[in-house]
C-alpha atoms as a PDB file:
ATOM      1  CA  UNK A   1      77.577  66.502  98.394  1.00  0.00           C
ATOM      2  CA  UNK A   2      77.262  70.067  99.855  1.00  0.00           C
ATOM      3  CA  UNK A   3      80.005  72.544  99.361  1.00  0.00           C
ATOM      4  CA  UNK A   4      80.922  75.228 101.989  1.00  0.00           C
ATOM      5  CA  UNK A   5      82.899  78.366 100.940  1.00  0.00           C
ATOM      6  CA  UNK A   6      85.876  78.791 103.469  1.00  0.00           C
ATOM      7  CA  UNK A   7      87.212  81.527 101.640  1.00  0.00           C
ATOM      8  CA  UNK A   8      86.588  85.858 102.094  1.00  0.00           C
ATOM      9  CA  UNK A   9      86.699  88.004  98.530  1.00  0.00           C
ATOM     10  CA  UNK A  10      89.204  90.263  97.234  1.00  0.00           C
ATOM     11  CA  UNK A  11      88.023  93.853  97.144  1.00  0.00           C
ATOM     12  CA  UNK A  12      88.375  97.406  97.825  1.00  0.00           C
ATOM     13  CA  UNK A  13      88.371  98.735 101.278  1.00  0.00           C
ATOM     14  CA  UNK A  14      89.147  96.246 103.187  1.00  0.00           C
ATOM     15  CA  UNK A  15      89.881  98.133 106.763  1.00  0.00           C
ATOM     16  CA  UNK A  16      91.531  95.245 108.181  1.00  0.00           C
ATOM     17  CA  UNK A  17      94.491  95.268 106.105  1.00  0.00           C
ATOM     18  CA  UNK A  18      97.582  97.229 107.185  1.00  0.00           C
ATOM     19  CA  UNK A  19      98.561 100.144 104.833  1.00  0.00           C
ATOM     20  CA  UNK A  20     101.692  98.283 103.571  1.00  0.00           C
ATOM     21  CA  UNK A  21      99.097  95.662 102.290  1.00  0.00           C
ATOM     22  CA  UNK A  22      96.595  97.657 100.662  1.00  0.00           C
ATOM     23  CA  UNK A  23      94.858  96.251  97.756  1.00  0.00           C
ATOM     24  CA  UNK A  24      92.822  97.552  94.606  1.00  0.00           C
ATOM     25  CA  UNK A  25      91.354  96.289  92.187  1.00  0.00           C
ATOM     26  CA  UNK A  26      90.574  98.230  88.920  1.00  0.00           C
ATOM     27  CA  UNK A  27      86.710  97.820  86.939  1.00  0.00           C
ATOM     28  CA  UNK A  28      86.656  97.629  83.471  1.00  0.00           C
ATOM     29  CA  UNK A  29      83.444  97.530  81.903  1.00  0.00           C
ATOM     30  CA  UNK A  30      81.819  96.560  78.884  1.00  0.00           C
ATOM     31  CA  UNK A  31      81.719  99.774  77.082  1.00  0.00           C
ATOM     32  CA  UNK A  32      85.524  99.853  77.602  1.00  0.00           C
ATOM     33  CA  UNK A  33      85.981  96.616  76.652  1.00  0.00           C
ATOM     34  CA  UNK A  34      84.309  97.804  72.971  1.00  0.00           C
ATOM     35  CA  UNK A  35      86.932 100.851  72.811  1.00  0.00           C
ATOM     36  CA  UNK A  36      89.825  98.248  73.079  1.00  0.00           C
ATOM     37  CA  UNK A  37      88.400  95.630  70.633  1.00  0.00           C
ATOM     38  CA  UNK A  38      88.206  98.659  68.304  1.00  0.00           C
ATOM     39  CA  UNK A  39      91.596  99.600  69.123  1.00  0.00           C
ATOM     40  CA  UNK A  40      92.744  95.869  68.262  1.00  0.00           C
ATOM     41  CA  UNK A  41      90.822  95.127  65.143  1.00  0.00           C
ATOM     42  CA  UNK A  42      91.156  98.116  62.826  1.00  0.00           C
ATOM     43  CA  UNK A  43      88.202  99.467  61.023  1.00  0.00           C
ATOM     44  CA  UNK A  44      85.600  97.564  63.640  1.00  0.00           C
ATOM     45  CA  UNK A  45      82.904  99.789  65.008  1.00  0.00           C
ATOM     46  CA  UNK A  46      81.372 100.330  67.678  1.00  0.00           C
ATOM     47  CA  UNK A  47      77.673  98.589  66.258  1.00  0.00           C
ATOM     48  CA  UNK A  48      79.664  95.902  64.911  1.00  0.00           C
ATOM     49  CA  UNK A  49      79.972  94.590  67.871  1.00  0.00           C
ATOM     50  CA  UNK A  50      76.888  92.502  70.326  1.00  0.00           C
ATOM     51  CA  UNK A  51      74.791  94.885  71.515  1.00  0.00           C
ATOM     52  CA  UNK A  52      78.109  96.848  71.441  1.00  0.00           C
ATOM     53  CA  UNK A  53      79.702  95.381  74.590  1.00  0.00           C
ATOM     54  CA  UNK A  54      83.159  94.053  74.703  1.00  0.00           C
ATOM     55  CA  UNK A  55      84.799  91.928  77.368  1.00  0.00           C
ATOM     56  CA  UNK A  56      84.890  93.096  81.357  1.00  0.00           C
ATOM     57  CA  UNK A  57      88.202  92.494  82.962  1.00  0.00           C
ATOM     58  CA  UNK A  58      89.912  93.832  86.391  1.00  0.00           C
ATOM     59  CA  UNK A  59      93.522  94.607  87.157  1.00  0.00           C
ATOM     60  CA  UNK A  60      94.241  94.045  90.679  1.00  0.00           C
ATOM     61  CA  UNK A  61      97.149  95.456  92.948  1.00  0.00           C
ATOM     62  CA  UNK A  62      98.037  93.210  95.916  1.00  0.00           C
ATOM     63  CA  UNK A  63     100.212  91.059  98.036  1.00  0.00           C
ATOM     64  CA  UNK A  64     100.032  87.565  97.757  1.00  0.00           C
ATOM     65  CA  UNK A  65      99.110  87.485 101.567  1.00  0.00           C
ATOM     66  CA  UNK A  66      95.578  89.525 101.070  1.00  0.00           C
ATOM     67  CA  UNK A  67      92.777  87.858 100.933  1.00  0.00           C
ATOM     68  CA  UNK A  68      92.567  83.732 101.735  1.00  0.00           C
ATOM     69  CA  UNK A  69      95.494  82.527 100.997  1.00  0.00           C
ATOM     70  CA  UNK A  70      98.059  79.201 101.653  1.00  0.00           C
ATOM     71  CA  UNK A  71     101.476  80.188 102.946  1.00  0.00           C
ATOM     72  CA  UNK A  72     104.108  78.207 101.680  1.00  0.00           C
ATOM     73  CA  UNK A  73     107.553  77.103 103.997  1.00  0.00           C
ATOM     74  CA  UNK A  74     109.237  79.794 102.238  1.00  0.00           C
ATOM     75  CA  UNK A  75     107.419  82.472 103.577  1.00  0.00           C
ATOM     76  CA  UNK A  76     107.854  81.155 107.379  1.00  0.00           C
ATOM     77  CA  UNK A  77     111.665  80.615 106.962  1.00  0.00           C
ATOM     78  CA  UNK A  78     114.455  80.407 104.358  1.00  0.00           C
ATOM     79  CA  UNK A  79     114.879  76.489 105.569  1.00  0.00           C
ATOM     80  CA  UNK A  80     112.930  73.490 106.409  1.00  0.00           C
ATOM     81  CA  UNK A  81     112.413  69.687 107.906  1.00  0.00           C
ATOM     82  CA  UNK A  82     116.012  70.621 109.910  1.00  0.00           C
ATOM     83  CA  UNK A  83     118.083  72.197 107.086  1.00  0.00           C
ATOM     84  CA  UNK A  84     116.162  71.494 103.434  1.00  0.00           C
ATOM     85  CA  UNK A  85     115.413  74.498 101.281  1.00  0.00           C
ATOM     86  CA  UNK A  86     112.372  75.828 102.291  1.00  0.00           C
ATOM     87  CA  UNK A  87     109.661  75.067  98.730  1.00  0.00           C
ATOM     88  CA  UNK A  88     108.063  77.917  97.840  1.00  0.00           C
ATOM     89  CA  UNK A  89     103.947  77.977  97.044  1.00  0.00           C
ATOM     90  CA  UNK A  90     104.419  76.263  93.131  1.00  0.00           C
ATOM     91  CA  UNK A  91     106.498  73.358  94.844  1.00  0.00           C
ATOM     92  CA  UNK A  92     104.126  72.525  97.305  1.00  0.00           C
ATOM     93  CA  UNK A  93     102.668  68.966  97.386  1.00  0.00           C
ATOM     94  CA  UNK A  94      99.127  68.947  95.729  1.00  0.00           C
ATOM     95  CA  UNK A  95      98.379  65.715  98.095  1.00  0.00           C
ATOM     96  CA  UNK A  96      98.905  67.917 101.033  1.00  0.00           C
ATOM     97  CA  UNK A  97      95.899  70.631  99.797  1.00  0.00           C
ATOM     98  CA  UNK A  98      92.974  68.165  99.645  1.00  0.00           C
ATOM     99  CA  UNK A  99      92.175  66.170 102.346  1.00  0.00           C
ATOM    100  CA  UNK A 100      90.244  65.270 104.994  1.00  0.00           C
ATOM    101  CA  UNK A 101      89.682  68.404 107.631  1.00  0.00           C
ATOM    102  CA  UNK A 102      89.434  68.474 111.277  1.00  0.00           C
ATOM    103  CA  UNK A 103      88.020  71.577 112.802  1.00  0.00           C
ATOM    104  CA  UNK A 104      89.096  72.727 116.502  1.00  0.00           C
ATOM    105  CA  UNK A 105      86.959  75.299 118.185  1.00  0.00           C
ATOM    106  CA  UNK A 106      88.588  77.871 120.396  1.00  0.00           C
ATOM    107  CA  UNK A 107      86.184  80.744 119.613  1.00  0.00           C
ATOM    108  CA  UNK A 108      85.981  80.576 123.514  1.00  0.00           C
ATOM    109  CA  UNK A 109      89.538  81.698 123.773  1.00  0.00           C
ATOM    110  CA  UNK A 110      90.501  85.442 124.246  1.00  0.00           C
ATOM    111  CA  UNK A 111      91.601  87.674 121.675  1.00  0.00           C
ATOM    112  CA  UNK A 112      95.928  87.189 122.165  1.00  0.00           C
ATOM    113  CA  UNK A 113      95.532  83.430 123.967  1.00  0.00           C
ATOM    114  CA  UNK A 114      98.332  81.497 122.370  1.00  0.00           C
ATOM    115  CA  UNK A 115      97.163  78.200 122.067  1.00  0.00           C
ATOM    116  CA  UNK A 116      99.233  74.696 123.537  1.00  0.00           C
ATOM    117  CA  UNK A 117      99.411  71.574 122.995  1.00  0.00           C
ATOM    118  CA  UNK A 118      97.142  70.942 126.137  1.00  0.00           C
ATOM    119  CA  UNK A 119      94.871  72.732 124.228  1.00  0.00           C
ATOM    120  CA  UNK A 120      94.540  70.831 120.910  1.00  0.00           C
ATOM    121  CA  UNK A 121      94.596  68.091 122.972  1.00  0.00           C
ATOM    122  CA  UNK A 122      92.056  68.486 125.138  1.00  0.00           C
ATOM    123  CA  UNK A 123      89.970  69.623 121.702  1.00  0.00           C
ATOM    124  CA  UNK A 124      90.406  67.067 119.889  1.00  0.00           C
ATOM    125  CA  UNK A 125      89.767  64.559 123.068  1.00  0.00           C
ATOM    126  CA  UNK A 126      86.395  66.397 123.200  1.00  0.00           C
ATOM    127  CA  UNK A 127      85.529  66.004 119.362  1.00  0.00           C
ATOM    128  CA  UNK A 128      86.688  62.313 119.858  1.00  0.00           C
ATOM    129  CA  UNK A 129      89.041  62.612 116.810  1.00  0.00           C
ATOM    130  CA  UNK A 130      92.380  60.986 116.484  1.00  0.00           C
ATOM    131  CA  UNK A 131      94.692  62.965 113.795  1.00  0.00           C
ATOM    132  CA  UNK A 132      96.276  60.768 111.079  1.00  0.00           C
ATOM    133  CA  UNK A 133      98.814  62.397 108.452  1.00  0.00           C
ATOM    134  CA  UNK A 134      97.575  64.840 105.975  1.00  0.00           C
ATOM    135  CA  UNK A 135      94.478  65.725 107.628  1.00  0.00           C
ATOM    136  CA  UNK A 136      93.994  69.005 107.431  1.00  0.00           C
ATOM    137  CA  UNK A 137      93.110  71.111 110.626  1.00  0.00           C
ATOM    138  CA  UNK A 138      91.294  74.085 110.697  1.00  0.00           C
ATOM    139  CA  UNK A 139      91.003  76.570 113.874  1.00  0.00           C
ATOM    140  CA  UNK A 140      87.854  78.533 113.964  1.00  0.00           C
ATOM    141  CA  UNK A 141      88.201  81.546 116.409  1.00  0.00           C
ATOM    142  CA  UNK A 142      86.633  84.211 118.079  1.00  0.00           C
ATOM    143  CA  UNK A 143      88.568  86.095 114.851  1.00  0.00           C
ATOM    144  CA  UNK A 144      86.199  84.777 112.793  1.00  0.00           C
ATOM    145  CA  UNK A 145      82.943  86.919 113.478  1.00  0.00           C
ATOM    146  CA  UNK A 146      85.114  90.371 113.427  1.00  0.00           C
ATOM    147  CA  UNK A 147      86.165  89.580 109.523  1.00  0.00           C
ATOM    148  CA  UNK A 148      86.112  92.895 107.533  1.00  0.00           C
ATOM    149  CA  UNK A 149      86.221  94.968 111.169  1.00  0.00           C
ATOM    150  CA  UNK A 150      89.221  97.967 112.083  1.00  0.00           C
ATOM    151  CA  UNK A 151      90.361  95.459 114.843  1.00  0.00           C
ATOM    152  CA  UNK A 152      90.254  91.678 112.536  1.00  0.00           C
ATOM    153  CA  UNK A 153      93.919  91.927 113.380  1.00  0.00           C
ATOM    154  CA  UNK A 154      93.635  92.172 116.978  1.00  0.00           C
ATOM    155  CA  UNK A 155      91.019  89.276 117.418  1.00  0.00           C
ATOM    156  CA  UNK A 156      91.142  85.576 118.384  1.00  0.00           C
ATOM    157  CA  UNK A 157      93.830  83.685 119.415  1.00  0.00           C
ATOM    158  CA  UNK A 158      96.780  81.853 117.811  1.00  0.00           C
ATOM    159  CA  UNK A 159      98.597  78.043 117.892  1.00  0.00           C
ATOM    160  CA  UNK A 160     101.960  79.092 119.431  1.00  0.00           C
ATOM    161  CA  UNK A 161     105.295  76.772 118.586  1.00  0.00           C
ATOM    162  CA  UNK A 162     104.192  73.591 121.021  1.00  0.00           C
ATOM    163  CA  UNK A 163     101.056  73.688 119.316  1.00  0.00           C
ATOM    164  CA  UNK A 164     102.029  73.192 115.874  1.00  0.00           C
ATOM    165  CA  UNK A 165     104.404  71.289 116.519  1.00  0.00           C
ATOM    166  CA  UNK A 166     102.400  68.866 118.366  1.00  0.00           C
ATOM    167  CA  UNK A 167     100.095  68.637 114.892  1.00  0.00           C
ATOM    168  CA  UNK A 168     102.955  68.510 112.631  1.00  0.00           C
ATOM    169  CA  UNK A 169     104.594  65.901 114.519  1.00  0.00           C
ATOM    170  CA  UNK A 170     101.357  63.508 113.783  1.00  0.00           C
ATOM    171  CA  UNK A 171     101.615  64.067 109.869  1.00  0.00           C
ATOM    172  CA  UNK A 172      99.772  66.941 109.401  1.00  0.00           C
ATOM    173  CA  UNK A 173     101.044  69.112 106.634  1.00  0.00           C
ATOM    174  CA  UNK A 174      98.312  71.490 106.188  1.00  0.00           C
ATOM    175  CA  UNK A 175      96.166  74.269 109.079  1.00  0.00           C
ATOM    176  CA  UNK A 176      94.362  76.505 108.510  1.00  0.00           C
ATOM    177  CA  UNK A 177      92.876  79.781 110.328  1.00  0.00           C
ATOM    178  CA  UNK A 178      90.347  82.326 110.484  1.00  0.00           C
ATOM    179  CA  UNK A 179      92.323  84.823 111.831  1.00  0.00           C
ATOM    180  CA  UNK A 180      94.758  87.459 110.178  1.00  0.00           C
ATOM    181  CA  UNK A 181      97.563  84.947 111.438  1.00  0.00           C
ATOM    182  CA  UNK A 182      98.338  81.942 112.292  1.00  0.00           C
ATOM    183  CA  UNK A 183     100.278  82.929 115.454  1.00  0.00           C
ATOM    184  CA  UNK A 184      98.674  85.293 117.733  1.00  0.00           C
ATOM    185  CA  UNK A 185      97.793  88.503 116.958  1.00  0.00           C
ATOM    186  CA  UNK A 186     100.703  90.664 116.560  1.00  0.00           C
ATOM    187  CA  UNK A 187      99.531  93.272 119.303  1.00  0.00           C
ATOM    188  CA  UNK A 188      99.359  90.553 121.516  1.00  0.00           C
ATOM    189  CA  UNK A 189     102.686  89.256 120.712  1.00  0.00           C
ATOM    190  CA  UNK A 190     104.528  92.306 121.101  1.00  0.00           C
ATOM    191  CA  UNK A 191     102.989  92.925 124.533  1.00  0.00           C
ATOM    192  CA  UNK A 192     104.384  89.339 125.836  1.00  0.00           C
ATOM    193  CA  UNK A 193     108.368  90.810 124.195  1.00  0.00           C
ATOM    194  CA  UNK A 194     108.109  93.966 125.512  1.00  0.00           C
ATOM    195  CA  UNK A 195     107.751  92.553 129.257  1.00  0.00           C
ATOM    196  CA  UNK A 196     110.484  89.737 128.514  1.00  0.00           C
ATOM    197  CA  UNK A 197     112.424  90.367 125.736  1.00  0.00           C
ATOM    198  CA  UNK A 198     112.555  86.869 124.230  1.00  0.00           C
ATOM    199  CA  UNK A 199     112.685  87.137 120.301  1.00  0.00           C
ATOM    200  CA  UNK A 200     111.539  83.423 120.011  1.00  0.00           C
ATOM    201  CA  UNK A 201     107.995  84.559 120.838  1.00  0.00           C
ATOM    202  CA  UNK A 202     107.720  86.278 117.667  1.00  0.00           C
ATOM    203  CA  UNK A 203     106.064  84.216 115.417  1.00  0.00           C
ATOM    204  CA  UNK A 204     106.696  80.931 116.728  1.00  0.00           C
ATOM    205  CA  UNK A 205     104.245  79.327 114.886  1.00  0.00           C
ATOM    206  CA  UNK A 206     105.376  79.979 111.491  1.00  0.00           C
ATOM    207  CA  UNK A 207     108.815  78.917 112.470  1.00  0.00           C
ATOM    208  CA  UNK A 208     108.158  75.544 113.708  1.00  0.00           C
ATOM    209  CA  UNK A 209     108.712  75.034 109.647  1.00  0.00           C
ATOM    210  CA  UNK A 210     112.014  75.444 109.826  1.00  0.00           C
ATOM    211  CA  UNK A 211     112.269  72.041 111.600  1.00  0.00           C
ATOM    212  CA  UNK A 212     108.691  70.403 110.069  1.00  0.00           C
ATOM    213  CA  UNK A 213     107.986  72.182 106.561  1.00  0.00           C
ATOM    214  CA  UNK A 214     103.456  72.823 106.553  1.00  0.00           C
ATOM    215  CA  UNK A 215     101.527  75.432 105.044  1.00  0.00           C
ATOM    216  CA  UNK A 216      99.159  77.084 106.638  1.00  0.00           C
ATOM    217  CA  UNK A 217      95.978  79.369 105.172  1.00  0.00           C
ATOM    218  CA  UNK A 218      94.891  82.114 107.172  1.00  0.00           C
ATOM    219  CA  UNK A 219      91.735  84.606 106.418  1.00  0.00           C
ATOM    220  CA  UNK A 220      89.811  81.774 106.452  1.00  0.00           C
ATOM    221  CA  UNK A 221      85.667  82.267 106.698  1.00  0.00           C
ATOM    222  CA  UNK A 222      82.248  80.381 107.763  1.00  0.00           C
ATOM    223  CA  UNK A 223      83.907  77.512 109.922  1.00  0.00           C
ATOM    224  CA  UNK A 224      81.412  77.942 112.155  1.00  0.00           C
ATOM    225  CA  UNK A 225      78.920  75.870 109.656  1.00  0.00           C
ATOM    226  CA  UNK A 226      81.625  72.997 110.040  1.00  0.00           C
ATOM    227  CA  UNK A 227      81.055  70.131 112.026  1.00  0.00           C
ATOM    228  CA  UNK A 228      84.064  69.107 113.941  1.00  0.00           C
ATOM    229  CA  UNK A 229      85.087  66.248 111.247  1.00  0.00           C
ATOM    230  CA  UNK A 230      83.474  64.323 108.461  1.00  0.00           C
ATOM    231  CA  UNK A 231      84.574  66.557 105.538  1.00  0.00           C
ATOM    232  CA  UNK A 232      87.134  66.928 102.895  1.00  0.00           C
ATOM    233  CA  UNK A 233      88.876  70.283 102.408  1.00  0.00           C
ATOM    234  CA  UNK A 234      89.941  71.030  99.052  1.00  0.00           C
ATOM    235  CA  UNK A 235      92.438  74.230  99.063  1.00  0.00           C
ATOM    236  CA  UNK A 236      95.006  74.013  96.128  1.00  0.00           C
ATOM    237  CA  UNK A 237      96.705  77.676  95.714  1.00  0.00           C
ATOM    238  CA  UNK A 238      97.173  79.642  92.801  1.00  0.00           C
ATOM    239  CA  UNK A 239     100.763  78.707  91.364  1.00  0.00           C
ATOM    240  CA  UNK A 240     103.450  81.695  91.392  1.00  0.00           C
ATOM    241  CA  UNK A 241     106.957  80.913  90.551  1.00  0.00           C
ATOM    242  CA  UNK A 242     108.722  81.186  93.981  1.00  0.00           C
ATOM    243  CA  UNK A 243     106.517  82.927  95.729  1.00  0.00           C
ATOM    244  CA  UNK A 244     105.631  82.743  99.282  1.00  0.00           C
ATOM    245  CA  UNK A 245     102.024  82.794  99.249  1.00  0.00           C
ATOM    246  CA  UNK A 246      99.038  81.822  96.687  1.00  0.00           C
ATOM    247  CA  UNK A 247      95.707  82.809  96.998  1.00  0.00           C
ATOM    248  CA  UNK A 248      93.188  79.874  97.266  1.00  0.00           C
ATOM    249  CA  UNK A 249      89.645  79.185  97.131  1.00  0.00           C
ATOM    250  CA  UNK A 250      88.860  76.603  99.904  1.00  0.00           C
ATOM    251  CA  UNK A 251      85.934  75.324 100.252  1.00  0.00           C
ATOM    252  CA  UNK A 252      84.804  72.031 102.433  1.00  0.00           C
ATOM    253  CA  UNK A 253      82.980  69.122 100.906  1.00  0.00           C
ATOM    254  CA  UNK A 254      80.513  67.343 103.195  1.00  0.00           C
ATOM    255  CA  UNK A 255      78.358  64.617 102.081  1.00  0.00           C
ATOM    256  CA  UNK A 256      74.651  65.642 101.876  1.00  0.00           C
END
């Protein structure tokens, strides 16, 4: 098999990240490492030690939303399925995070475009695919080449409520993005309530979980090397107690 990285690394600087999401992670090195096994172990010194090197480690700062990540229903709404308490990231289904993956292509689509069901549609009529439940569908968009750039948050487009709904309505319980969002951007979206004033255009992607629970990963990378279908997607998240979010290393399996 052949294994394809979907997934971006945690690190300093990323630009794209609004201030309120600003991450850091900490280096420890080796020669540190040796100060704190002496610290531990009284009496050890320093030449005691392997070439006098003790463990490397990191201490990161961030949200549970940096990086890739899976949201969970809790983090689009307090409910789901019509009513159910919404399961947070350590409740969700590990059935639902590997799979078989479908990729759509709407790199063609303008930065803002919110995507409709006419659009999946007509995608996945041209990729001759027919979803079944729990396949896992992945949008790769024009998002995905301006990863790491000041205006990641402004690019591609995003599956609007008709959308998702139309994919969650034919079993799937799992998307995927790689955008900053699932919805469309945010600049975008607050253009299209400033000229009409309708709330429900504010992410109406997530919320289409309050009546059909799905997670969705966003910050996804390198679906352009996917074919349309023929691969697995494996893309279980880390496990928080109640949180919203967990950060995940997908990766797609195709067969060599």
């Amino acid at each position: 098999m052949r294994i394809i990285d979907l997934s971006v690394a945690l690190k300093n600087g990323i630009v794209s990240e609004p201030p309120h999401m600003a991450q850091s992670i900490t280096y420890s090195d080796h020669a540190a490492g040796a100060k704190e096994f002496m610290e531990i172990f009284p009496g050890l010194k320093r030449e005691q030690i392997l070439d006098g090197q003790g463990p490397a480690l990191e201490r990161v700062s961030l949200t549970t939303h940096n990086g890739t990540h899976l949201d969970a229903p809790w983090h689009m709404h307090p409910t789901m399925d019509g009513g159910k308490p919404a399961i947070s990231i350590d409740q969700v289904p590990l059935e639902w995070c590997f799979s078989d993956g479908i990729k759509l292509d709407f790199r063609a689509k303008p930065d803002g475009y919110l995507c409709k069901a006419d659009d999946v549609r007509r995608e996945l009529k041209r990729i001759a695919c027919r979803l079944k439940p729990l396949d896992i569908v992945l949008v790769n968009t024009a998002a995905g080449g301006a990863q790491e750039q000041p205006d990641y948050r402004d690019r591609g487009c995003g599956l609007g409520r008709e959308a998702t709904l139309y994919l969650l309505e034919r079993g799937v319980r799992v998307t995927g993005t790689d955008a900053w969002s699932w919805d469309a951007p945010f600049s975008a979206t607050k253009k299209r309530f400033a000229e009409s004033g309708d709330a429900s255009l504010i992410w109406e992607g997530h919320k289409v979980s309050s009546e059909i629970g799905y997670c969705h990963m966003e910050k996804l990378a390198n679906l352009d090397k996917l074919p349309p279908q023929g691969f697995k997607v494996a893309c279980f998240p880390v496990k928080i107690e109640a949180a919203s979010a967990g950060w995940t290393r997908a990766v797609a399996i195709l067969p060599d």
